[in-house]
C-alpha atoms as a PDB file:
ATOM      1  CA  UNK A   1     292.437 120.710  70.684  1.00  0.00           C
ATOM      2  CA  UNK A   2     293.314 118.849  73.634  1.00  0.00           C
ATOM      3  CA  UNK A   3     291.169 115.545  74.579  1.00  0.00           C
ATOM      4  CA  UNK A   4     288.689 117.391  77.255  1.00  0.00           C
ATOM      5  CA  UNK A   5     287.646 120.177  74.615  1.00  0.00           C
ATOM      6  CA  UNK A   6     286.601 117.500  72.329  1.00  0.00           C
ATOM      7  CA  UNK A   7     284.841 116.090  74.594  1.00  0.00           C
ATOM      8  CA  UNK A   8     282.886 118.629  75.978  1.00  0.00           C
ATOM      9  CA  UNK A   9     281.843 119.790  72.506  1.00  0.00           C
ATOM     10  CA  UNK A  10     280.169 116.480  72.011  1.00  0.00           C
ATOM     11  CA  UNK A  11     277.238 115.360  74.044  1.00  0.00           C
ATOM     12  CA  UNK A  12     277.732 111.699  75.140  1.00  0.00           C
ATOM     13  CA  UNK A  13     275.488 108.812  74.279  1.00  0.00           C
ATOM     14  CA  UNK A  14     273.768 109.053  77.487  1.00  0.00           C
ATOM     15  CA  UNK A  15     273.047 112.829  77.013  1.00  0.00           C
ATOM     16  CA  UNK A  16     271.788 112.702  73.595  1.00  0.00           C
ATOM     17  CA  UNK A  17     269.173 109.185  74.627  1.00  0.00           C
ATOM     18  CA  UNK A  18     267.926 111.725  77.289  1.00  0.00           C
ATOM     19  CA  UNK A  19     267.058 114.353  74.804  1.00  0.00           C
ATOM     20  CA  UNK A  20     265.253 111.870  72.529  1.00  0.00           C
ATOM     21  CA  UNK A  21     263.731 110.381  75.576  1.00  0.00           C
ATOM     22  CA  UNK A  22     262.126 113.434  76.673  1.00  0.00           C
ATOM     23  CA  UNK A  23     261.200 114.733  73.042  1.00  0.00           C
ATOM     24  CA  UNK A  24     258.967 111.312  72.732  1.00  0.00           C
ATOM     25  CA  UNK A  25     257.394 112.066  75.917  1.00  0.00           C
ATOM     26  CA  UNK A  26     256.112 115.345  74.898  1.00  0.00           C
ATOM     27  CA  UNK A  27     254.504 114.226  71.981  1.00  0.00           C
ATOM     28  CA  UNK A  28     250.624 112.466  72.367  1.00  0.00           C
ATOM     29  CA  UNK A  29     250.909 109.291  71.224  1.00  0.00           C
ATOM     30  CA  UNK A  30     249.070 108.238  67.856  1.00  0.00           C
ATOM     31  CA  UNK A  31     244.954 107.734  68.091  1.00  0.00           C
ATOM     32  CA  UNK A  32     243.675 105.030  66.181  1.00  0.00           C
ATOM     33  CA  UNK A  33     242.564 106.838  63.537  1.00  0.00           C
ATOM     34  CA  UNK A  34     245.698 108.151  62.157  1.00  0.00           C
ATOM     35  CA  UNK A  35     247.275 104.651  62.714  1.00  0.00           C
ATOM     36  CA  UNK A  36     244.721 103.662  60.125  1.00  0.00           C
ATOM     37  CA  UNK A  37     244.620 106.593  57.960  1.00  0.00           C
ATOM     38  CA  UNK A  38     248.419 105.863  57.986  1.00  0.00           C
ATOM     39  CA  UNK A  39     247.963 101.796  57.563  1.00  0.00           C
ATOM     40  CA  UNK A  40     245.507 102.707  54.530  1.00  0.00           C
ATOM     41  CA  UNK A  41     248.038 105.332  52.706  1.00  0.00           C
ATOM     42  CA  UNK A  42     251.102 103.102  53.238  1.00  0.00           C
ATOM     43  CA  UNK A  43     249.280 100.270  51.461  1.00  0.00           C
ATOM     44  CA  UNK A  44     248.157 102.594  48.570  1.00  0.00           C
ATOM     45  CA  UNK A  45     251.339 103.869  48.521  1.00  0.00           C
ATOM     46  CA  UNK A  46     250.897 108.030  49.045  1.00  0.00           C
ATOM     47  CA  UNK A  47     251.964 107.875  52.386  1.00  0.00           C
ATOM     48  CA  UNK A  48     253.168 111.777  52.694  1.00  0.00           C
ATOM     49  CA  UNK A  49     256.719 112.338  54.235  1.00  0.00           C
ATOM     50  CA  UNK A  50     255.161 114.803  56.962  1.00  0.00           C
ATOM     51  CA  UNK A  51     252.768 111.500  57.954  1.00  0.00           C
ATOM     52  CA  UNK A  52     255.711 108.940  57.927  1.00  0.00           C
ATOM     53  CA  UNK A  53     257.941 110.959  60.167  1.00  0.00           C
ATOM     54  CA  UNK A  54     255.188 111.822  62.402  1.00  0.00           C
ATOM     55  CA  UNK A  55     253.969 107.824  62.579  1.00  0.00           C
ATOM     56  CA  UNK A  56     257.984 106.999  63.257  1.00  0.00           C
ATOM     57  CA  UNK A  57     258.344 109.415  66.185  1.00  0.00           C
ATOM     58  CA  UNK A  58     254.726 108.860  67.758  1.00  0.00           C
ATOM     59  CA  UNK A  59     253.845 105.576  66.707  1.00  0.00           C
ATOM     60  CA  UNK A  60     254.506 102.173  67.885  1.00  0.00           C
ATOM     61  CA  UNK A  61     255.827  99.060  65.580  1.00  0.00           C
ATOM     62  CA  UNK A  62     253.494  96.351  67.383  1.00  0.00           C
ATOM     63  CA  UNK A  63     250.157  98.550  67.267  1.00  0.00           C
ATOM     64  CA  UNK A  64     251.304  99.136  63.106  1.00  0.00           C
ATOM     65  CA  UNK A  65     251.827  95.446  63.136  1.00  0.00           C
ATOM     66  CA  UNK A  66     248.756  94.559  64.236  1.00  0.00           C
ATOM     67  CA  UNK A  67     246.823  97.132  61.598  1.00  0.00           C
ATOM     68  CA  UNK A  68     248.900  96.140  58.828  1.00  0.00           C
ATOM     69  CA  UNK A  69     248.021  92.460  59.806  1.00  0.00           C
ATOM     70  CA  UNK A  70     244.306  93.189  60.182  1.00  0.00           C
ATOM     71  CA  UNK A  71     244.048  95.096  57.225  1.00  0.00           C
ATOM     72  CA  UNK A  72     245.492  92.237  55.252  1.00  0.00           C
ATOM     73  CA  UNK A  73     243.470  90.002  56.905  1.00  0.00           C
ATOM     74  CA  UNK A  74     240.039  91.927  55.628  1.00  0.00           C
ATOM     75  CA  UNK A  75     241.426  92.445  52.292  1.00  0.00           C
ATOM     76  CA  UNK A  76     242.043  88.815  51.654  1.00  0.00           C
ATOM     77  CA  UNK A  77     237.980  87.894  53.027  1.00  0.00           C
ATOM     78  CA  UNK A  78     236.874  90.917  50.548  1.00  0.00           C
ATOM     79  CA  UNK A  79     238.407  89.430  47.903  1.00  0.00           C
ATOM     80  CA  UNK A  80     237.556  86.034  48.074  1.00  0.00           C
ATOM     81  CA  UNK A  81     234.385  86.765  49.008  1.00  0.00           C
ATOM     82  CA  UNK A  82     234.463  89.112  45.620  1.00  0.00           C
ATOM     83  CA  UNK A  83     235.433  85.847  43.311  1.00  0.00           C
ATOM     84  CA  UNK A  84     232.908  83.468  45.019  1.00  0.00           C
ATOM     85  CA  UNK A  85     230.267  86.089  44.054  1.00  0.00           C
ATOM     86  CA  UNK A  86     231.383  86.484  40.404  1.00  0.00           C
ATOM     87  CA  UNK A  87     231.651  82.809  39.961  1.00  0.00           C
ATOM     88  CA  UNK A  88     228.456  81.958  41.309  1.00  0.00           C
ATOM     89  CA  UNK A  89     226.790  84.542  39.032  1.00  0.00           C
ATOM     90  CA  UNK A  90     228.537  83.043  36.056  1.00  0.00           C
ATOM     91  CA  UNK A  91     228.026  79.724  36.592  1.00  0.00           C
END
């Protein structure tokens, strides 16, 4: 195969960024909700393949940063909040 035939059978990097490009673009962005839903089931661990692939091609890091930090955030006051309770009723 000369150098021009291999070529043309491959799309180049630009090509194939501009097909990803537009593929994000048709699909709605995440609602809040399912950022959760998805925040919740990653942290109990039965996150389904079907939901992580959808969450990695609609979903942004930052807003799963800011759940996952938020999340953690509640959890920790629940807790503590949990032991001071207990404590105070065995004391």
């Amino acid at each position: 195969m000369r150098d021009e035939e291999k070529n043309s059978a491959k799309p180049n990097s630009e090509e194939q960024t501009a097909d990803v490009g537009n593929v994000d673009e048709e699909l709605p962005p995440l609602t809040l909700w399912q950022m959760i839903g998805s925040a919740l089931s990653a942290a109990a661990g039965v996150q389904s393949s079907k939901n992580r692939e959808r969450d990695f091609a609609r979903g942004k890091a930052s807003h799963f940063i800011i759940i996952g930090v938020g999340f953690t955030a509640i959890f920790v006051l629940i807790m503590a909040t949990l032991v001071r309770f207990i404590l105070s009723q065995v004391t």
